[in-house]
N, C-alpha and C. Protein backbone atom coordinates (compact mmCIF):
# COMPACT_ATOMS: atom_id res chain seq x y z
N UNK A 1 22.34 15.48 -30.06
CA UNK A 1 21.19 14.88 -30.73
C UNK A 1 20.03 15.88 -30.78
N UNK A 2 19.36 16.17 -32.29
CA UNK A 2 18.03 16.98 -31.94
C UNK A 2 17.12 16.51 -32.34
N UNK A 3 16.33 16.59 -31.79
CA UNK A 3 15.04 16.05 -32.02
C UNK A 3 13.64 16.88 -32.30
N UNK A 4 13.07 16.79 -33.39
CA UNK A 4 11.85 17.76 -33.92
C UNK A 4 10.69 17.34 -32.84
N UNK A 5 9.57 18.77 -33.01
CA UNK A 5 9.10 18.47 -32.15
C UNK A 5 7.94 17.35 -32.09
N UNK A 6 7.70 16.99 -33.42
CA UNK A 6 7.05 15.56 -33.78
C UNK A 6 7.57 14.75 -33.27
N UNK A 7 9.25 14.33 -33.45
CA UNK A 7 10.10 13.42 -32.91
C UNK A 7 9.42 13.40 -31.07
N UNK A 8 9.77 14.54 -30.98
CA UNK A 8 9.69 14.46 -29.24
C UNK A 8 7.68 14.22 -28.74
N UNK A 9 7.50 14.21 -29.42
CA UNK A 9 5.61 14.06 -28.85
C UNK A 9 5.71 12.74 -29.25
N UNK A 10 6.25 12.09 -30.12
CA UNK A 10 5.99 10.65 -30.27
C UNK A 10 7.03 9.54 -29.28
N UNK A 11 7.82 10.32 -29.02
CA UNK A 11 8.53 9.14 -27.65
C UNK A 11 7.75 9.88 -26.77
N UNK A 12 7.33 10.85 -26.28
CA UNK A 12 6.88 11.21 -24.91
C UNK A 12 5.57 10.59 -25.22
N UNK A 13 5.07 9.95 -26.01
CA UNK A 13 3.55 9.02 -25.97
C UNK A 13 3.77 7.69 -25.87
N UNK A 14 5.12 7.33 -26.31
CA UNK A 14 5.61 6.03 -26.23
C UNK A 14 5.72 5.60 -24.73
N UNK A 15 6.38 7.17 -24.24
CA UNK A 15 6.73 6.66 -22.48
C UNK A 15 5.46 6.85 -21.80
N UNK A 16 4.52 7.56 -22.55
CA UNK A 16 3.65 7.56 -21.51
C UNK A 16 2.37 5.93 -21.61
N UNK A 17 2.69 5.80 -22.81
CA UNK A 17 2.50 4.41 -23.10
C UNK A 17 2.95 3.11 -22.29
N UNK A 18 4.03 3.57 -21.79
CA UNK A 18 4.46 2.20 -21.54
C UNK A 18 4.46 2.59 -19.97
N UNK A 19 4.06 3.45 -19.40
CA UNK A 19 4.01 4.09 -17.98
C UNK A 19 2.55 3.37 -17.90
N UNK A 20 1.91 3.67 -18.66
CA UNK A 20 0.33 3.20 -18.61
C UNK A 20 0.21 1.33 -18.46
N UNK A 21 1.25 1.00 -18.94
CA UNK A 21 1.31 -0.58 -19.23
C UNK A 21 1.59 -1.12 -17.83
N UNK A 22 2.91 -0.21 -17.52
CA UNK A 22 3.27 -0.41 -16.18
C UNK A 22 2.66 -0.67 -15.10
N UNK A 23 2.10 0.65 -14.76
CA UNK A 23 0.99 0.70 -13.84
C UNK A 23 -0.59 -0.30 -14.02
N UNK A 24 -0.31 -0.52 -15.06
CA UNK A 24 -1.56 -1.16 -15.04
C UNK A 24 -1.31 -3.00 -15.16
N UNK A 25 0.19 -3.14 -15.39
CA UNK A 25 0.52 -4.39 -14.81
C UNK A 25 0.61 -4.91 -13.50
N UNK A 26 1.16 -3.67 -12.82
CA UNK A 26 1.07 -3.64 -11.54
C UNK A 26 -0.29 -3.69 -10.67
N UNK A 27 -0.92 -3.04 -10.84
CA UNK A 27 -2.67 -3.10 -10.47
C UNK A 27 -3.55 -4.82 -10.90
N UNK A 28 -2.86 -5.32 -12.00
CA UNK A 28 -3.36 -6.48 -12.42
C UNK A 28 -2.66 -7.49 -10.90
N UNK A 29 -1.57 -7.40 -10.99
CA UNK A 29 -0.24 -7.87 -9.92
C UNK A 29 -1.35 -8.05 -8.42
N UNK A 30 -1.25 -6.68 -8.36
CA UNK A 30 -1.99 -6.43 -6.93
C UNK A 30 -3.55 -7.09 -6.78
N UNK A 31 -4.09 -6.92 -7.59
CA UNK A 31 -5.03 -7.87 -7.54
C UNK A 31 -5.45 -9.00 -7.60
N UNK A 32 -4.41 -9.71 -8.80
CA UNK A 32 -4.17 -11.25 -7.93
C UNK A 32 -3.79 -11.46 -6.79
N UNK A 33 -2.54 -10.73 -6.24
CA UNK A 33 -2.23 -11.19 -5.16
C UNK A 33 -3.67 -10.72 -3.64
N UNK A 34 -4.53 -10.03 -4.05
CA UNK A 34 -5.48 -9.99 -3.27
C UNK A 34 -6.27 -11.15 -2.87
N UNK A 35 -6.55 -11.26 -4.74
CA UNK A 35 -7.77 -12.67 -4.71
C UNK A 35 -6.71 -13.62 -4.55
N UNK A 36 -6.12 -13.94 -4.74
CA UNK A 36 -5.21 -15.26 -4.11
C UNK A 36 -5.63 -16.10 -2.67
């Protein structure tokens, strides 16, 4: 499989996208379970 290098900057923003979602679901997570 090859991938141009447009191809490859736009999934590596996707993952870093969804790394960002992650972590920041998790931080939401953790903080309810604080104020709880």
């Amino acid at each position: 499989m090859c991938l141009t290098l447009e191809e490859l900057a736009e999934s590596d923003k996707l993952a870093n996208e969804r790394q960002i979602t992650r972590s920041e679901l998790m931080r939401q997570a953790n903080a309810g379970l604080t104020v709880a």
